[in-house]
N, C-alpha and C. Protein backbone atom coordinates (compact mmCIF):
# COMPACT_ATOMS: atom_id res chain seq x y z
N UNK A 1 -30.51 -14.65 35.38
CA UNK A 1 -29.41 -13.85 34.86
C UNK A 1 -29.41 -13.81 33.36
N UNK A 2 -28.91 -12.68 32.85
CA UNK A 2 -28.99 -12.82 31.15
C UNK A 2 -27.32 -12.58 30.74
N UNK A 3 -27.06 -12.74 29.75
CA UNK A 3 -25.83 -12.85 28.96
C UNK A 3 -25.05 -11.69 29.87
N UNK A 4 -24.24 -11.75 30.34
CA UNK A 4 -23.03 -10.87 30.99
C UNK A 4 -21.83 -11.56 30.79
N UNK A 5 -20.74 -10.46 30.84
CA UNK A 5 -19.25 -11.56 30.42
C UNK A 5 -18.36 -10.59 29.55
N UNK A 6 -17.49 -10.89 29.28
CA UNK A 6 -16.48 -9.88 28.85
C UNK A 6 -17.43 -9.88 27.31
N UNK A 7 -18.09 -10.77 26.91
CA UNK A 7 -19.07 -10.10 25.30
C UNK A 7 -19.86 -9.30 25.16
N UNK A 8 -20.33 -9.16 26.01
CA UNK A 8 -21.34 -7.86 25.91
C UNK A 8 -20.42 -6.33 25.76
N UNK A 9 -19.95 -5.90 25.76
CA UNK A 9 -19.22 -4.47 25.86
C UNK A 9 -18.73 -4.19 23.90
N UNK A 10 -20.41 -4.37 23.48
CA UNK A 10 -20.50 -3.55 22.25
C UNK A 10 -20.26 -2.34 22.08
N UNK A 11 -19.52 -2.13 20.83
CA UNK A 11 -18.82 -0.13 20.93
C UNK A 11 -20.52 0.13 20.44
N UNK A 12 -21.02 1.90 21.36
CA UNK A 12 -21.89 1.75 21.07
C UNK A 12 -22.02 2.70 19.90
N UNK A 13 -21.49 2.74 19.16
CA UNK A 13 -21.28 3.56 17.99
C UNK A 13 -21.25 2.22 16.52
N UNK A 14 -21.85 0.74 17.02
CA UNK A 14 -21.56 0.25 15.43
C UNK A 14 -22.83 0.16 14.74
N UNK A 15 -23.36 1.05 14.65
CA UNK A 15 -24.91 1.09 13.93
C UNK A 15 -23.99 2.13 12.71
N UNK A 16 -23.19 2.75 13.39
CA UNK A 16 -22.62 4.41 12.46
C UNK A 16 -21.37 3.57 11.86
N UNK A 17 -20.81 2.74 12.26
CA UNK A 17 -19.78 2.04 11.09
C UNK A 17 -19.64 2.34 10.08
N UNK A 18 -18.84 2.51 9.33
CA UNK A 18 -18.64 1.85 7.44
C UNK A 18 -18.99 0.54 7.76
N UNK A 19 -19.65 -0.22 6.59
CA UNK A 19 -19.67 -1.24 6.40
C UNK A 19 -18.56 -1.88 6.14
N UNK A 20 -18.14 -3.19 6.24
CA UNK A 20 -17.21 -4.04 5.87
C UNK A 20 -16.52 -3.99 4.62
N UNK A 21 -14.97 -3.23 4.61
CA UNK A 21 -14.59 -3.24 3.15
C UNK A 21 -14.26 -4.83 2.81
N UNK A 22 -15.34 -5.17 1.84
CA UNK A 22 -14.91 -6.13 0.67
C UNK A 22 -14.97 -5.76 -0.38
N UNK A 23 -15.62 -4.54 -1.27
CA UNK A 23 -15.48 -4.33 -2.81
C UNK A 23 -13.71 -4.46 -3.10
N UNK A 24 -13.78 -4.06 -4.18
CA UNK A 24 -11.96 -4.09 -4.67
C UNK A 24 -11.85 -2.79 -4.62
N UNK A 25 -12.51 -1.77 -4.45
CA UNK A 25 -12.45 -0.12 -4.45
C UNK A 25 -11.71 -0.02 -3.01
N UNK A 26 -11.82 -0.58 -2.20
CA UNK A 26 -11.64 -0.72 -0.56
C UNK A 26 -10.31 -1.38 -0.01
N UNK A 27 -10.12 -2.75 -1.40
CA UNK A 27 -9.15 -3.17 -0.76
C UNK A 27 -7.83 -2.77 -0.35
N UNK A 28 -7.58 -1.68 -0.60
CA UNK A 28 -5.95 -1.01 -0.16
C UNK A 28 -6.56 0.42 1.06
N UNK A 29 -7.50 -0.16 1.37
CA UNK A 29 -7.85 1.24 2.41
C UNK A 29 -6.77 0.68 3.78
N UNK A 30 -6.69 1.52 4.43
CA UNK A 30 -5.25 1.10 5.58
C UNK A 30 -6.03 1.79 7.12
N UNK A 31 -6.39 1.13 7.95
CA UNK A 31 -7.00 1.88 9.34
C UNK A 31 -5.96 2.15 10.16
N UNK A 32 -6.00 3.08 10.36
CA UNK A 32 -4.64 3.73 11.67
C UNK A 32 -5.70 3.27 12.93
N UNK A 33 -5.72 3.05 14.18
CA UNK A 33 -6.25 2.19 14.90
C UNK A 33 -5.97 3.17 16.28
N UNK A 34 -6.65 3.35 17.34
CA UNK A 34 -6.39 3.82 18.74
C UNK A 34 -5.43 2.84 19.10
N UNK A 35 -4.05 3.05 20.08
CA UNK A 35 -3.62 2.11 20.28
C UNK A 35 -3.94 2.19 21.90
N UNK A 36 -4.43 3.19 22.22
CA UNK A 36 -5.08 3.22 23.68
C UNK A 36 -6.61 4.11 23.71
N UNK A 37 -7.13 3.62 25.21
CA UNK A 37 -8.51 4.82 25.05
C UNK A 37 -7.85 5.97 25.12
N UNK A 38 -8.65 7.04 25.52
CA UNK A 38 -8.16 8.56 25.22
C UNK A 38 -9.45 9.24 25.01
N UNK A 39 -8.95 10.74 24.36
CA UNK A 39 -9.32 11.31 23.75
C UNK A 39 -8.51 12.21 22.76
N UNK A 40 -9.31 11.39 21.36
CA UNK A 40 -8.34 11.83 20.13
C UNK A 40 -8.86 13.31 19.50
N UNK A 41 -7.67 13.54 19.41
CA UNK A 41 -7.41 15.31 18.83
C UNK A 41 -6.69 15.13 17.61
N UNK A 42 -7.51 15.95 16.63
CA UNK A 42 -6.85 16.45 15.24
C UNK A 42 -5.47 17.19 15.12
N UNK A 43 -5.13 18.09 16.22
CA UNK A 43 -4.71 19.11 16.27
C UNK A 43 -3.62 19.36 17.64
N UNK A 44 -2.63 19.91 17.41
CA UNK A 44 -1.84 19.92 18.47
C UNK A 44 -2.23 20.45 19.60
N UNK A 45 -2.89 21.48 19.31
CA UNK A 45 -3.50 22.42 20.37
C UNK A 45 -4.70 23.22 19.59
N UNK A 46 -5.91 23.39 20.86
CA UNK A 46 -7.17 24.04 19.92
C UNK A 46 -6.29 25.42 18.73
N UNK A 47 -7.33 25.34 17.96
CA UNK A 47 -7.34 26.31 17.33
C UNK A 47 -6.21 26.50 15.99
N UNK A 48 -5.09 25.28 16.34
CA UNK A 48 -4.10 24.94 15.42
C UNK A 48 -4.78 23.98 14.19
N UNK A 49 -4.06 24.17 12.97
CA UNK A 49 -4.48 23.29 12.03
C UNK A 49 -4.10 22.08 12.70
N UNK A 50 -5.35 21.05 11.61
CA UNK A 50 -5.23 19.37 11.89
C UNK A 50 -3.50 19.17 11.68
N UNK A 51 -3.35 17.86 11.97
CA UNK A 51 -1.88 17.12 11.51
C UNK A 51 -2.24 16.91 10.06
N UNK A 52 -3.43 16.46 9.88
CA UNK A 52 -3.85 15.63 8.45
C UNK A 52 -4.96 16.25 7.88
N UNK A 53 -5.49 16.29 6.83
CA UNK A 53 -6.90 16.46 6.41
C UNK A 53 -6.77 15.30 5.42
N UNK A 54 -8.45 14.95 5.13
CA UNK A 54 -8.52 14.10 3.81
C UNK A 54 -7.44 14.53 2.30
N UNK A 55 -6.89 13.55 2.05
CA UNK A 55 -6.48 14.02 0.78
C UNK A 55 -5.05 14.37 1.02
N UNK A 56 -4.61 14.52 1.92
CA UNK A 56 -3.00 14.54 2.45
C UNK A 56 -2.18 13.56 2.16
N UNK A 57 -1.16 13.43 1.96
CA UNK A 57 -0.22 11.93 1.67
C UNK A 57 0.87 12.21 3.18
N UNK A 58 0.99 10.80 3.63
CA UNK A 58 1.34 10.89 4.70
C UNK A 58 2.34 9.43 5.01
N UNK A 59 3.50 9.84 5.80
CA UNK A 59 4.75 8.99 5.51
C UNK A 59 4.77 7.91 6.62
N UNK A 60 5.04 6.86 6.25
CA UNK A 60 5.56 5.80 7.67
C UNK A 60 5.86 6.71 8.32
N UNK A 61 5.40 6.62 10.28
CA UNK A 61 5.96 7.25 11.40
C UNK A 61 5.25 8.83 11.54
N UNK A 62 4.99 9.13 10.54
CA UNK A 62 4.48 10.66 10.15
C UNK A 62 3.06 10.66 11.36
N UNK A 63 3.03 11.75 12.22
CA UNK A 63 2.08 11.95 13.06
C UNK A 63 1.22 12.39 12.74
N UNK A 64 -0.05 11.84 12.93
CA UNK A 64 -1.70 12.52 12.33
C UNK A 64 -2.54 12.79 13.00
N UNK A 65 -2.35 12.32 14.57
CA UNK A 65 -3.33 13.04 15.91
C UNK A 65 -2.82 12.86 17.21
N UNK A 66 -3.41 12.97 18.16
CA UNK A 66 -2.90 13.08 19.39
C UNK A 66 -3.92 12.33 20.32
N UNK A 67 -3.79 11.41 21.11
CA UNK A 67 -4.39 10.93 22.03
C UNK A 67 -3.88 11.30 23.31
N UNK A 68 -5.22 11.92 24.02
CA UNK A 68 -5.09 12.55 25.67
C UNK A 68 -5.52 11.08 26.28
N UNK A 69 -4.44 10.94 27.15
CA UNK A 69 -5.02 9.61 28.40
C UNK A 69 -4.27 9.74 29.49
N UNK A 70 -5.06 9.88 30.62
CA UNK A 70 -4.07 10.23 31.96
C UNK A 70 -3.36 11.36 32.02
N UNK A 71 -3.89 12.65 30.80
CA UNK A 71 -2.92 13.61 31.12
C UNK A 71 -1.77 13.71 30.43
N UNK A 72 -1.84 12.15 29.91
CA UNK A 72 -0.54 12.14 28.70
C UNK A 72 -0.64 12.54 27.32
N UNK A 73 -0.13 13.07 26.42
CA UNK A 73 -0.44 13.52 24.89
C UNK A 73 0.57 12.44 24.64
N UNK A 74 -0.51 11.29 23.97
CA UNK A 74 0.30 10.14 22.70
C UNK A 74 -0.01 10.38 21.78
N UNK A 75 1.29 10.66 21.21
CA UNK A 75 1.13 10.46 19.40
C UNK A 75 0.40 9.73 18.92
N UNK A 76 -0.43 9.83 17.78
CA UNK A 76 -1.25 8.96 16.49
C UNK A 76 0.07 8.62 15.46
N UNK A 77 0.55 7.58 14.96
CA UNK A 77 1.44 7.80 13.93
C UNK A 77 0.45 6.95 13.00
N UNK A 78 0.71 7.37 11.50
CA UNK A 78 0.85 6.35 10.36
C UNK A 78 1.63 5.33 10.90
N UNK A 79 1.18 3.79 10.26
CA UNK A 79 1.89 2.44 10.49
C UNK A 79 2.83 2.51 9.21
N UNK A 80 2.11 3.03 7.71
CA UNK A 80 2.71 3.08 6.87
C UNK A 80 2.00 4.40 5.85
N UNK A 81 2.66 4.63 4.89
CA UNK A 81 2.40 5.76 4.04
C UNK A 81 1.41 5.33 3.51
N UNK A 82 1.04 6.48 2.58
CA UNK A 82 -0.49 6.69 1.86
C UNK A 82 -1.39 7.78 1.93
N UNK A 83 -2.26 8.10 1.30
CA UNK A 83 -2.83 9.08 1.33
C UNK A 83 -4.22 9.03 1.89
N UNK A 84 -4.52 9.88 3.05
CA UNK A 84 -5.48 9.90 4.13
C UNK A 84 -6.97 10.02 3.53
N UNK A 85 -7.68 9.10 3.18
CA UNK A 85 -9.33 8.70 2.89
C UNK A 85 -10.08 9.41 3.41
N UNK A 86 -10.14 9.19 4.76
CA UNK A 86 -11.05 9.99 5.53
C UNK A 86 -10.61 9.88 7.23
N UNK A 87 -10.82 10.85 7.93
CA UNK A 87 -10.86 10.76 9.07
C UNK A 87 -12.02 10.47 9.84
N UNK A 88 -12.08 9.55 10.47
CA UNK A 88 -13.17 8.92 10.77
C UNK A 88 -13.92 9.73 12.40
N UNK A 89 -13.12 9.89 13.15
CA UNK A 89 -13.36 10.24 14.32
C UNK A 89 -13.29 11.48 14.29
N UNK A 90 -14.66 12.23 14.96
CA UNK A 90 -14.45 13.98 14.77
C UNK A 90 -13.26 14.36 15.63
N UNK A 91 -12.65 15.43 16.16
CA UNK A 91 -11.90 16.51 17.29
C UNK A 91 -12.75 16.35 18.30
N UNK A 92 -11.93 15.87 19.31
CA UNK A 92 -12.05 15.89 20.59
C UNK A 92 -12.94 14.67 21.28
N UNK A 93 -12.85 13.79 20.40
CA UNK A 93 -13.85 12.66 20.87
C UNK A 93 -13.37 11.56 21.59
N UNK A 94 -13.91 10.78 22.75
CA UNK A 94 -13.66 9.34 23.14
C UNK A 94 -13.34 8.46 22.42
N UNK A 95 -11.88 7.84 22.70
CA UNK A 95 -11.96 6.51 21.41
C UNK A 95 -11.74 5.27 22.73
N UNK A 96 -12.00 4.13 22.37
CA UNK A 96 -11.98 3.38 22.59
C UNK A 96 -10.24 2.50 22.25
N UNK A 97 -9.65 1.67 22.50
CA UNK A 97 -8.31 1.19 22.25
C UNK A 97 -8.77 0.18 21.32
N UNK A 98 -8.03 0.13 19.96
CA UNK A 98 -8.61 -0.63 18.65
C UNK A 98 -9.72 0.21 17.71
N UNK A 99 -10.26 1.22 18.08
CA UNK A 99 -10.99 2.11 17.12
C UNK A 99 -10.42 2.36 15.73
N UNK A 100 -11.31 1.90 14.64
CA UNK A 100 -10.45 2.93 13.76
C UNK A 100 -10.17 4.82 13.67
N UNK A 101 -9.46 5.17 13.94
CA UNK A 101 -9.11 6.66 13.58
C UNK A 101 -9.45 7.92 12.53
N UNK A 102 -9.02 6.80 11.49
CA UNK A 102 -8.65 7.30 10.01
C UNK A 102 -7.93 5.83 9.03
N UNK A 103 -8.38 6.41 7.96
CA UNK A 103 -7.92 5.24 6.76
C UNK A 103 -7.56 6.35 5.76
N UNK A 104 -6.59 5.07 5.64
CA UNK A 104 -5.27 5.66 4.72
C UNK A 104 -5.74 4.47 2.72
N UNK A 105 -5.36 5.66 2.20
CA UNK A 105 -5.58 5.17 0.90
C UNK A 105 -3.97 4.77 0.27
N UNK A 106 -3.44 3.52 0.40
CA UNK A 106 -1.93 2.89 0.18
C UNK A 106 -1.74 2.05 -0.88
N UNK A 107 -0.67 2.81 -1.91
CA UNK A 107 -0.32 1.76 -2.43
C UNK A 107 -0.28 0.32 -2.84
N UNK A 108 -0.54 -0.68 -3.61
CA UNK A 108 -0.15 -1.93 -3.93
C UNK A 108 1.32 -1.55 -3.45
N UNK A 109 1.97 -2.99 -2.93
CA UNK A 109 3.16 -2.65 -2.63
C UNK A 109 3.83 -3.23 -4.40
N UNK A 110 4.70 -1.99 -4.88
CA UNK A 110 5.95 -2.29 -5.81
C UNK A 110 6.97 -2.23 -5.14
N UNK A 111 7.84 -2.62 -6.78
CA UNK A 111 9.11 -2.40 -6.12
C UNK A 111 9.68 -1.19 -6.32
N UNK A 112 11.29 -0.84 -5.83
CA UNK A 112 11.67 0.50 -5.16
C UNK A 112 11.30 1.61 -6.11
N UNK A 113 10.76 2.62 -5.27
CA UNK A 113 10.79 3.85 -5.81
C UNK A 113 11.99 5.09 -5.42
């Protein structure tokens, strides 16, 4: 028998990763995360603009995609504000639950604005 077990079930997409943010250019990048599998959508419905594009500023709670699972449409929300880096996952693709989505470019936290 060879290695089997809940470790083996590598995403098979981490050759295409970003590498590991450690520069200081990175450190305030923010990952919005699958919170289930699915399939994540940019867009409310084909043919409608995205929720988000790169370069958007986007609010705590503020919705940025849609995950299909079971037939259900779940919201994507921002965890917190910031302005959207990049979207990582094309339209209409398989995510996995824990994927990153999209990263958000956030603030140092100050005080009130």
């Amino acid at each position: 028998g060879g290695p089997t077990g809940p470790g083996h079930a590598e995403p098979a997409q981490a050759a295409a990763a970003p590498r590991p943010r450690e520069s200081a250019d990175d450190a305030l990048a923010y990952v919005v995360p699958a919170h289930t599998v699915g399939v994540f959508y940019h867009s409310p419905e084909p043919g409608a603009d995205p929720f988000v594009r790169a370069g958007d500023t986007v609010v705590a709670g503020q919705q940025v995609g849609i995950i299909e699972a079971m037939k259900l449409m779940i919201p994507v929300e921002a965890d917190r504000g910031g302005v959207v880096r990049e979207v990582l996952v094309a339209d209409a693709t398989p995510v996995e639950y824990g994927q990153p989505l999209l990263t958000l470019d956030v603030d140092a936290p100050a005080g009130g604005r």
